[in-house]
PDB file of N, CA and C in Angstrom:
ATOM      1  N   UNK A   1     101.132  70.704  90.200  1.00  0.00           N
ATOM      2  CA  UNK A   1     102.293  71.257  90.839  1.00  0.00           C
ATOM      3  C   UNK A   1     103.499  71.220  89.899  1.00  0.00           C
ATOM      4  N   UNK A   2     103.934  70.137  89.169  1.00  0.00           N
ATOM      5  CA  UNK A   2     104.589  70.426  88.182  1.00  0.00           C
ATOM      6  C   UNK A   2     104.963  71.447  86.761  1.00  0.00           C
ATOM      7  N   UNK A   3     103.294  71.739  86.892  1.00  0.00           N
ATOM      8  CA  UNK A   3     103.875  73.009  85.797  1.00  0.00           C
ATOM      9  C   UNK A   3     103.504  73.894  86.970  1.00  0.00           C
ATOM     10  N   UNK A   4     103.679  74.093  88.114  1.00  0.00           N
ATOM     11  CA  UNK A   4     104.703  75.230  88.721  1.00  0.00           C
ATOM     12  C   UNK A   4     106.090  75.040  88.455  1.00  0.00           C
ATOM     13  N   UNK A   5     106.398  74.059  88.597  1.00  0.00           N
ATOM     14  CA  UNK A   5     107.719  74.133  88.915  1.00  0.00           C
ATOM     15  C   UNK A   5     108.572  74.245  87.654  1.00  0.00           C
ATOM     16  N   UNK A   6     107.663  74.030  86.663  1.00  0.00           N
ATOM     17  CA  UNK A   6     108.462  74.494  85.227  1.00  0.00           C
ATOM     18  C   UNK A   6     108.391  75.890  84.636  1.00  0.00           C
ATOM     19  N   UNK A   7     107.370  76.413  85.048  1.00  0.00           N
ATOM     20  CA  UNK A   7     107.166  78.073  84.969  1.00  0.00           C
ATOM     21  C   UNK A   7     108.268  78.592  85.660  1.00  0.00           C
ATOM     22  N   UNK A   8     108.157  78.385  86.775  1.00  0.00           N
ATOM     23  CA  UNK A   8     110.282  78.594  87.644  1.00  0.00           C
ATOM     24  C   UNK A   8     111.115  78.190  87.413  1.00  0.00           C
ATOM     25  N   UNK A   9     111.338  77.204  86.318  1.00  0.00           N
ATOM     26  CA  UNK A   9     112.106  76.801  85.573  1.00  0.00           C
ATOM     27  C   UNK A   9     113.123  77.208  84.241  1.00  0.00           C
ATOM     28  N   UNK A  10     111.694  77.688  83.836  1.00  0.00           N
ATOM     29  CA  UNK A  10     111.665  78.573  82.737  1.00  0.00           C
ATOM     30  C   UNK A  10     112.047  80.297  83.227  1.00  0.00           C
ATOM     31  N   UNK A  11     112.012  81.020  84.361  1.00  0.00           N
ATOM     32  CA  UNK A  11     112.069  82.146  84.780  1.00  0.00           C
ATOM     33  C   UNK A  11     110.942  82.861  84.253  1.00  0.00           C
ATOM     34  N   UNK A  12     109.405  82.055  84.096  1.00  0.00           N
ATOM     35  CA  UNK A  12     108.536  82.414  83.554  1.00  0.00           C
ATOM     36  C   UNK A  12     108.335  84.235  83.910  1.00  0.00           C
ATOM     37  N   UNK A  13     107.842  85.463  83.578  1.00  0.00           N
ATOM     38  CA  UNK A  13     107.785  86.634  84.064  1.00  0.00           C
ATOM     39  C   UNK A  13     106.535  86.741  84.447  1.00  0.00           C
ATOM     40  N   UNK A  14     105.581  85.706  83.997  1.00  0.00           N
ATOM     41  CA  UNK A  14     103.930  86.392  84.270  1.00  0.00           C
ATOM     42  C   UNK A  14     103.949  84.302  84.675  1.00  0.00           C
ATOM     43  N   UNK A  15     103.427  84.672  85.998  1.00  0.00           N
ATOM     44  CA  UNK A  15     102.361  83.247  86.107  1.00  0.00           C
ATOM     45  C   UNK A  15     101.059  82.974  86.464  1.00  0.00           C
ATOM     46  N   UNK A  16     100.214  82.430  85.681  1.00  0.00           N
ATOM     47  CA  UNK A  16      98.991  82.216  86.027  1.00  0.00           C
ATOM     48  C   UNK A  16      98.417  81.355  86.684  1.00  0.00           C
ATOM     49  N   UNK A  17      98.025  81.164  87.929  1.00  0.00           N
ATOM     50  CA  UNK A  17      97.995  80.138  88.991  1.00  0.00           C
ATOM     51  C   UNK A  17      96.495  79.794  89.196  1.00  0.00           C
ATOM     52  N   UNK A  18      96.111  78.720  88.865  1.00  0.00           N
ATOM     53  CA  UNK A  18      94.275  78.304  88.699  1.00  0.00           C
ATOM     54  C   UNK A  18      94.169  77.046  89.603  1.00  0.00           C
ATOM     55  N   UNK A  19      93.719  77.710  91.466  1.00  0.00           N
ATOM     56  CA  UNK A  19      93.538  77.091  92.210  1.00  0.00           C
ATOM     57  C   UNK A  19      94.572  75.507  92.609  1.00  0.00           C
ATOM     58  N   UNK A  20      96.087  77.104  92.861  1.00  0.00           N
ATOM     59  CA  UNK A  20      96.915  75.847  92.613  1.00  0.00           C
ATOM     60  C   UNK A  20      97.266  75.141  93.910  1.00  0.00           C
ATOM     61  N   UNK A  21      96.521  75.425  94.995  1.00  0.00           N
ATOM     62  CA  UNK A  21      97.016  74.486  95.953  1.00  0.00           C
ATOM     63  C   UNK A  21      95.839  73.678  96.199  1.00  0.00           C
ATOM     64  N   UNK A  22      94.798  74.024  95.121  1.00  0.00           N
ATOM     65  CA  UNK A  22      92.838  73.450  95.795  1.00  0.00           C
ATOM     66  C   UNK A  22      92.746  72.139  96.559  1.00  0.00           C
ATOM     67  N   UNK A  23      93.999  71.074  96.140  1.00  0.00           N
ATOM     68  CA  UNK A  23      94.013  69.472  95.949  1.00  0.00           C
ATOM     69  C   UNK A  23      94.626  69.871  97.546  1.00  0.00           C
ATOM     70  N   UNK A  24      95.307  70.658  97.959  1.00  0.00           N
ATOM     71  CA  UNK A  24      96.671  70.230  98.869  1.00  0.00           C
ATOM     72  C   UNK A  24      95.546  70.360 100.800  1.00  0.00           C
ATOM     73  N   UNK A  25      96.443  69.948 101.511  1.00  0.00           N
ATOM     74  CA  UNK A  25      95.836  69.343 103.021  1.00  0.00           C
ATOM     75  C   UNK A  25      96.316  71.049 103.408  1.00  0.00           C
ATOM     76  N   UNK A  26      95.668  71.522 104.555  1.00  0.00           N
ATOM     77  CA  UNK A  26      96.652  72.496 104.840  1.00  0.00           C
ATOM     78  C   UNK A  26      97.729  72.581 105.239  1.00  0.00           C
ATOM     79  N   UNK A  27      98.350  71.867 105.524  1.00  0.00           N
ATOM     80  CA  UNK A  27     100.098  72.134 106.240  1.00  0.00           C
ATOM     81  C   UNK A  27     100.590  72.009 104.361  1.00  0.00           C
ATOM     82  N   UNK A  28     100.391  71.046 103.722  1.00  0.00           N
ATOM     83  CA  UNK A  28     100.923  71.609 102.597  1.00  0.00           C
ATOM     84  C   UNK A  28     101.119  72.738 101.891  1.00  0.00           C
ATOM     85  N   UNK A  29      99.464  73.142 101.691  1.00  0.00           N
ATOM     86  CA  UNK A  29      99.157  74.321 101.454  1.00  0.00           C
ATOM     87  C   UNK A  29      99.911  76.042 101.720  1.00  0.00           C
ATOM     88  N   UNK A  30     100.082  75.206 103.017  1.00  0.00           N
ATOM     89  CA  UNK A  30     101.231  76.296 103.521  1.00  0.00           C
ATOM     90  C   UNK A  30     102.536  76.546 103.391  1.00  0.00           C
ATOM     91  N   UNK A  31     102.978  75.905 103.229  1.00  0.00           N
ATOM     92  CA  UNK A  31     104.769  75.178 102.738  1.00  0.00           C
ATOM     93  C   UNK A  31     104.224  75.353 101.535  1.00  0.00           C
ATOM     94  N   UNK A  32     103.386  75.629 100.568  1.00  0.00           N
ATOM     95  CA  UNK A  32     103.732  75.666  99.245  1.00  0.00           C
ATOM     96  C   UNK A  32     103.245  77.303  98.974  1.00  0.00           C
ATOM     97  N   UNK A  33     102.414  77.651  99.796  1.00  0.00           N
ATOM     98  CA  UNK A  33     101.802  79.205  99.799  1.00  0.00           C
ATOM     99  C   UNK A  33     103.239  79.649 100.378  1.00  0.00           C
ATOM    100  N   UNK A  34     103.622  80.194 101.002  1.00  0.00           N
ATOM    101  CA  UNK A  34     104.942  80.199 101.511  1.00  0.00           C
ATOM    102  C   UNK A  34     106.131  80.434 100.225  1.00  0.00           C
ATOM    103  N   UNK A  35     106.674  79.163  99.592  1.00  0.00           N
ATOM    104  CA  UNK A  35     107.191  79.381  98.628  1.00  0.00           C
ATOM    105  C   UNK A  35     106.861  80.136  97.244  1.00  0.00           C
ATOM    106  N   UNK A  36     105.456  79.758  96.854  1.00  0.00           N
ATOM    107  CA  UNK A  36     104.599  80.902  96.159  1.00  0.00           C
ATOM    108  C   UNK A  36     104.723  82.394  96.165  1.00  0.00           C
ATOM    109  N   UNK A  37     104.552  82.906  97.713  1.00  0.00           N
ATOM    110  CA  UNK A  37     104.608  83.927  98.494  1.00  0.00           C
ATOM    111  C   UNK A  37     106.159  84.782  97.639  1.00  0.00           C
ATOM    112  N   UNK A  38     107.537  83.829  97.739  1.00  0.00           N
ATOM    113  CA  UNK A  38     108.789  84.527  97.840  1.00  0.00           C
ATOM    114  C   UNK A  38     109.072  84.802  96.537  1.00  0.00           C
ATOM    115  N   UNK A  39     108.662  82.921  95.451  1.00  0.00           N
ATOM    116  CA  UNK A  39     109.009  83.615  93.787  1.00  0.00           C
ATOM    117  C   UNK A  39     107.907  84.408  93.299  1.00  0.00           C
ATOM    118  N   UNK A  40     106.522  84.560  93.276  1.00  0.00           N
ATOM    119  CA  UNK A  40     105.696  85.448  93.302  1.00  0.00           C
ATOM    120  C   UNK A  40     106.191  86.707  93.248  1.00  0.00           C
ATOM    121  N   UNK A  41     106.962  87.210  93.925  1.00  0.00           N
ATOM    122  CA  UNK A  41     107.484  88.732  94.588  1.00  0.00           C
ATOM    123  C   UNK A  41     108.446  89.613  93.256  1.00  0.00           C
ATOM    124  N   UNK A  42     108.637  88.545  92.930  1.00  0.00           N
ATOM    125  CA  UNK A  42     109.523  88.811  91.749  1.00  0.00           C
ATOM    126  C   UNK A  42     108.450  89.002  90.540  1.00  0.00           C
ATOM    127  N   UNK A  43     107.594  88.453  89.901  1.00  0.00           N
ATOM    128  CA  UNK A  43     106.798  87.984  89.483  1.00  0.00           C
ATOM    129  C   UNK A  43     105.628  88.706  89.305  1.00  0.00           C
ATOM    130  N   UNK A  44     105.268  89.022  87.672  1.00  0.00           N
ATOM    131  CA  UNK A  44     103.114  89.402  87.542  1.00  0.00           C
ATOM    132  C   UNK A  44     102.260  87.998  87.790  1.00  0.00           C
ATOM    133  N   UNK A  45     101.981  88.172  88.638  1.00  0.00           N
ATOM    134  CA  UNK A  45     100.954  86.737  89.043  1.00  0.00           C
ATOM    135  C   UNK A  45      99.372  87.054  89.394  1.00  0.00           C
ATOM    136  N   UNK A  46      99.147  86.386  88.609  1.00  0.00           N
ATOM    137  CA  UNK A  46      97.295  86.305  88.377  1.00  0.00           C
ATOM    138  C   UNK A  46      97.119  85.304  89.147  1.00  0.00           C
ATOM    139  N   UNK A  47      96.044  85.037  90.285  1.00  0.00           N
ATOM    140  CA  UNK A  47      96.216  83.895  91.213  1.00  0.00           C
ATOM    141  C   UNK A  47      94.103  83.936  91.627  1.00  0.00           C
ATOM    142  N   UNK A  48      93.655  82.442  90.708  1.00  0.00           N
ATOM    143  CA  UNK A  48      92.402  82.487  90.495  1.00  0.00           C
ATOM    144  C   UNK A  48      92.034  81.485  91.835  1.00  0.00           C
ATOM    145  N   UNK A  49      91.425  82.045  92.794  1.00  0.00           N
ATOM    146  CA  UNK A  49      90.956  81.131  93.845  1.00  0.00           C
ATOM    147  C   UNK A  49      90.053  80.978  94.407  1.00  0.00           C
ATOM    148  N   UNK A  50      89.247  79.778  95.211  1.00  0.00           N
ATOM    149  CA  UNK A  50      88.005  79.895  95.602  1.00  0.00           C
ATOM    150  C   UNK A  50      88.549  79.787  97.556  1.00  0.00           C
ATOM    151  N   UNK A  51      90.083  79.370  97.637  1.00  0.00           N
ATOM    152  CA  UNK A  51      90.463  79.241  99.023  1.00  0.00           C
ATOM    153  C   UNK A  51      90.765  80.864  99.424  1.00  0.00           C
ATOM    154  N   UNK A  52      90.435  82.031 100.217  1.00  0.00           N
ATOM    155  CA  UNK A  52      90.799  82.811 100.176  1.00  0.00           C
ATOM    156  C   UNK A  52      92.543  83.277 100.892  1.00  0.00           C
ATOM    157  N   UNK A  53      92.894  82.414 101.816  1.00  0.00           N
ATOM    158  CA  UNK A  53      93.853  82.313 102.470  1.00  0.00           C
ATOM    159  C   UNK A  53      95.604  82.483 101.310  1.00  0.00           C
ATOM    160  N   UNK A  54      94.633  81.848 100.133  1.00  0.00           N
ATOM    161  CA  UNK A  54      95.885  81.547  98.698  1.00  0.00           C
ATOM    162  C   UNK A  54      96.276  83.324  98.606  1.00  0.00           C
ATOM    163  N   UNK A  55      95.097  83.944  98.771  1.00  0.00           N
ATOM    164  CA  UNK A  55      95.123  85.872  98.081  1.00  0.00           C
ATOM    165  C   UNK A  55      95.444  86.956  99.313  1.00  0.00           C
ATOM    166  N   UNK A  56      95.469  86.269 100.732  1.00  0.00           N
ATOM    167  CA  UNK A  56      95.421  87.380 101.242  1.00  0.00           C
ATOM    168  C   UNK A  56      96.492  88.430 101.458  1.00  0.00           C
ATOM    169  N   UNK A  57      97.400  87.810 100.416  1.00  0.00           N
ATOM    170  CA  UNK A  57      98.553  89.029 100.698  1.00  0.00           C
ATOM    171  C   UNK A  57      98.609  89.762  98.935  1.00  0.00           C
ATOM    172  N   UNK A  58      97.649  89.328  98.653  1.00  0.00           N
ATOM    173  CA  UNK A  58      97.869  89.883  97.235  1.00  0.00           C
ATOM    174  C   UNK A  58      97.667  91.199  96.955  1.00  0.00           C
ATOM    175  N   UNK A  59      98.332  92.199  96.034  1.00  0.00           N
ATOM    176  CA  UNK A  59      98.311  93.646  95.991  1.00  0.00           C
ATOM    177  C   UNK A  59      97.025  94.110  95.665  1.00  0.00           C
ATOM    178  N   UNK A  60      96.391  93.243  94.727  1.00  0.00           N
ATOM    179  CA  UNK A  60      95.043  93.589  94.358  1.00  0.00           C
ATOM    180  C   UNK A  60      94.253  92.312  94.240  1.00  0.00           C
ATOM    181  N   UNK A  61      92.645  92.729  95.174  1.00  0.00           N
ATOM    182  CA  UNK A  61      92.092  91.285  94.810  1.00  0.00           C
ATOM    183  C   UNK A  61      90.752  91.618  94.127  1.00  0.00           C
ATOM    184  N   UNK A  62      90.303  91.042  93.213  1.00  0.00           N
ATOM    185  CA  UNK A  62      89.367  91.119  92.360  1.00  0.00           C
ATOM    186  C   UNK A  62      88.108  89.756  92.526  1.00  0.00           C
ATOM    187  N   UNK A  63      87.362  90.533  93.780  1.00  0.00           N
ATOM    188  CA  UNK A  63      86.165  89.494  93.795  1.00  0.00           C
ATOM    189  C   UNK A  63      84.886  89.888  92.617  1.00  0.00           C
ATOM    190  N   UNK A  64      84.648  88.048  92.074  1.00  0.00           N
ATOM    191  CA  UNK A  64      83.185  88.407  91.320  1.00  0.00           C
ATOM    192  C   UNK A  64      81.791  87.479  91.816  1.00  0.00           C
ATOM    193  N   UNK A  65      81.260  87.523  90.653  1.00  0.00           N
ATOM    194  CA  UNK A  65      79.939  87.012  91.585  1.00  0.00           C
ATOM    195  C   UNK A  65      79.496  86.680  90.451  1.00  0.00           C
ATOM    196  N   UNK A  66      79.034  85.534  89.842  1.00  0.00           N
ATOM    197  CA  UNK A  66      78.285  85.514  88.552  1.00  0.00           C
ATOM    198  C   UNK A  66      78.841  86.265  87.824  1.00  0.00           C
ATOM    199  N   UNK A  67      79.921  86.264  87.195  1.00  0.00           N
ATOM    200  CA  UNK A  67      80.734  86.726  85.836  1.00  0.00           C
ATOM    201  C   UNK A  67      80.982  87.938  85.881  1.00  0.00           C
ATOM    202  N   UNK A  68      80.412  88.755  87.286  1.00  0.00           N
ATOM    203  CA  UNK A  68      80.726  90.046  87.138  1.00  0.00           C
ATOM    204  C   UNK A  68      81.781  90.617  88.475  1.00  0.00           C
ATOM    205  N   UNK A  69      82.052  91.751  88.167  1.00  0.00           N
ATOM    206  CA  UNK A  69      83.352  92.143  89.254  1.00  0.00           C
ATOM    207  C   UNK A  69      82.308  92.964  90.153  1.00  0.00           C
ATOM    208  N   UNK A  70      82.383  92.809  91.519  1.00  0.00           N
ATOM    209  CA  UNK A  70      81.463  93.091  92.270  1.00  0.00           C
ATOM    210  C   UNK A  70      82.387  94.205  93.603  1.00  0.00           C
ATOM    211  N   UNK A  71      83.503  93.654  93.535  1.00  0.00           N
ATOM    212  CA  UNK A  71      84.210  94.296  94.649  1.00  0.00           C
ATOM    213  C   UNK A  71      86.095  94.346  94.059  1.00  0.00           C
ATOM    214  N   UNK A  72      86.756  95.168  94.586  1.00  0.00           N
ATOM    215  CA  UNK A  72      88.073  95.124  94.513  1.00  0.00           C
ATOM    216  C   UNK A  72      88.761  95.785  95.646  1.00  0.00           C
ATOM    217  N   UNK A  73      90.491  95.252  95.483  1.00  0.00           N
ATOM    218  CA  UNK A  73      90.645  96.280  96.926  1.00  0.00           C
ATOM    219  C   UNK A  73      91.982  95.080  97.388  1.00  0.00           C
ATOM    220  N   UNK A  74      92.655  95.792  98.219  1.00  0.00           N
ATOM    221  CA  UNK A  74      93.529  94.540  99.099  1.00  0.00           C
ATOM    222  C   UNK A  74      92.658  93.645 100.377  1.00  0.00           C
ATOM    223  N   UNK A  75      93.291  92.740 100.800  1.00  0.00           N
ATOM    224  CA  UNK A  75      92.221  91.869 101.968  1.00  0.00           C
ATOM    225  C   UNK A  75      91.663  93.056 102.856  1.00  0.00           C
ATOM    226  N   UNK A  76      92.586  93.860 103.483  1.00  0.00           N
ATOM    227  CA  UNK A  76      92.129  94.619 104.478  1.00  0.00           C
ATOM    228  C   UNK A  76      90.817  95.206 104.241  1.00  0.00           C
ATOM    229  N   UNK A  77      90.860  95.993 102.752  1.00  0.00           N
ATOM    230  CA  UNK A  77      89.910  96.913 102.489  1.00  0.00           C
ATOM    231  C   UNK A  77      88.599  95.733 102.316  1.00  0.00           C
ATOM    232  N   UNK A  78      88.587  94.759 101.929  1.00  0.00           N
ATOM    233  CA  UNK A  78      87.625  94.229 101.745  1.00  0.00           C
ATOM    234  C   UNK A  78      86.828  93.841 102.870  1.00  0.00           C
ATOM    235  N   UNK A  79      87.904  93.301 103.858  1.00  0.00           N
ATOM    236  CA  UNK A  79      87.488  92.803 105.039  1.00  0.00           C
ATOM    237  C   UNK A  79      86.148  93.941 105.341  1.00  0.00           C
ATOM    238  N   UNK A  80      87.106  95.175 105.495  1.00  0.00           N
ATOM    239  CA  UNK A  80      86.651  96.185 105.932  1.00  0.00           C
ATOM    240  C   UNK A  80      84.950  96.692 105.679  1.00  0.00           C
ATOM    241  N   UNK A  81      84.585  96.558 104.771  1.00  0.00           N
ATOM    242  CA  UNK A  81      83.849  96.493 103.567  1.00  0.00           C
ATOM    243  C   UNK A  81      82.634  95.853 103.737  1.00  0.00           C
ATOM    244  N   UNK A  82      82.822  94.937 104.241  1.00  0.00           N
ATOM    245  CA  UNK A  82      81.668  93.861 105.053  1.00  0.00           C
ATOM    246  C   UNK A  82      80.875  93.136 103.856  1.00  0.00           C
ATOM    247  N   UNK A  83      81.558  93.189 102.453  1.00  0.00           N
ATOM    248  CA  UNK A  83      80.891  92.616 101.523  1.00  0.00           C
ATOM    249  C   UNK A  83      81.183  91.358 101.168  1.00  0.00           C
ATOM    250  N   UNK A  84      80.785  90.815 100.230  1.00  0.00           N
ATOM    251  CA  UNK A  84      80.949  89.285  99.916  1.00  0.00           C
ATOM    252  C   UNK A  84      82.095  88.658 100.094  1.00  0.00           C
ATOM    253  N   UNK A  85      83.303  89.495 100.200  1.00  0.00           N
ATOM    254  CA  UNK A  85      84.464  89.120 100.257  1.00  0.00           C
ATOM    255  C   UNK A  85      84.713  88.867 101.553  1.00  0.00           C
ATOM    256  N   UNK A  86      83.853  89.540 102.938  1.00  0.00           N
ATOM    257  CA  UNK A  86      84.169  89.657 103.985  1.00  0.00           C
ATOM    258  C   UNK A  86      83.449  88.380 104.263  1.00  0.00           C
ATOM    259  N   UNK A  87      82.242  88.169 104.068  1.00  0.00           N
ATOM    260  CA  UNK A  87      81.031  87.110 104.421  1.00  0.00           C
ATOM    261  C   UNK A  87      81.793  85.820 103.618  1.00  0.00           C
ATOM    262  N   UNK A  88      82.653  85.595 102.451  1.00  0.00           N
ATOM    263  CA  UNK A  88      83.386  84.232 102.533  1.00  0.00           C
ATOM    264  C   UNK A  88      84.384  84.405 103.219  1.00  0.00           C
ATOM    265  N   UNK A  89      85.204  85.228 103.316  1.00  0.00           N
ATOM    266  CA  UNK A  89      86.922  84.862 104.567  1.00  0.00           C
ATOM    267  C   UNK A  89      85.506  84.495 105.890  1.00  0.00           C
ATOM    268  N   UNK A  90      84.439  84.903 106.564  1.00  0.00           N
ATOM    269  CA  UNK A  90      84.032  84.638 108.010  1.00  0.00           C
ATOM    270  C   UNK A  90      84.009  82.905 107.362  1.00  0.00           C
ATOM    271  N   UNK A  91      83.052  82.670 106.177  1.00  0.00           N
ATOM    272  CA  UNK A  91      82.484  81.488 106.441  1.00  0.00           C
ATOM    273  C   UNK A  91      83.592  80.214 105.946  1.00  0.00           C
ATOM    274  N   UNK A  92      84.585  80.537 105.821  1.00  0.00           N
ATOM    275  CA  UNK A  92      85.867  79.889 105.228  1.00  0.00           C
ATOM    276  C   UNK A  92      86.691  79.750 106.662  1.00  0.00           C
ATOM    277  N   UNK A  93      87.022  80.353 107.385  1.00  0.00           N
ATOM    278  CA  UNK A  93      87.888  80.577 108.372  1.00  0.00           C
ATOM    279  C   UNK A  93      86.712  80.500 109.993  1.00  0.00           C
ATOM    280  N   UNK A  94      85.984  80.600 109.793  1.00  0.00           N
ATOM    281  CA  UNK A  94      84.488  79.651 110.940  1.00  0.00           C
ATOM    282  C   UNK A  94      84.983  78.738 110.729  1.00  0.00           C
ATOM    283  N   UNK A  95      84.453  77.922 110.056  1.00  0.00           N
ATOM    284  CA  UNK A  95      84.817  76.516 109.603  1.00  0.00           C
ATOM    285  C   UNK A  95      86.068  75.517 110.097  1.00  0.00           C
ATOM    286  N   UNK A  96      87.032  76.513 110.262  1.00  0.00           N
ATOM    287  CA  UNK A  96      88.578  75.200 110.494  1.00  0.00           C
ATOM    288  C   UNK A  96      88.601  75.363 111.886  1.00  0.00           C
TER     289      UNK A  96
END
């Protein structure tokens, strides 16, 4: 979390975010997705995740599968899609 907060520090223009809330409980998660969410907006942000909840507002999401790109698209379209992307948000969001 700290080198978030120095990338915003810095007025970084591009941030690269590698499963940055993975550690956090969810109410954190959220209060920090949230703030993510607002400097993000400003921001080219690459955002690598295995939680899908971190991407679902992202402009473009780029699911792979074994090293390869298998699907792309915003959440909706994927949802839509009924592909791997759809079958982890069910089995991610079943779950809680």
């Amino acid at each position: 979390r700290g080198a978030i907060a120095r990338a915003l520090l810095r007025d970084a223009p591009v941030l690269l975010l590698d499963e940055a809330t993975s550690a956090l409980d969810a109410e954190s998660e959220a209060h920090v997705q949230e703030a993510l969410d607002r400097l993000a907006s400003e921001r080219t942000t690459l955002v690598i995740a295995h939680r899908l909840s971190t991407i679902r507002k992202a402009d473009k999401i780029v699911v792979m599968d074994k090293g390869c790109v298998v699907d792309e698209g915003r959440h909706d379209e994927l949802l839509s899609r009924g592909g791997l992307y759809a079958r982890l948000y069910e089995l991610q969001f079943n779950e809680d």
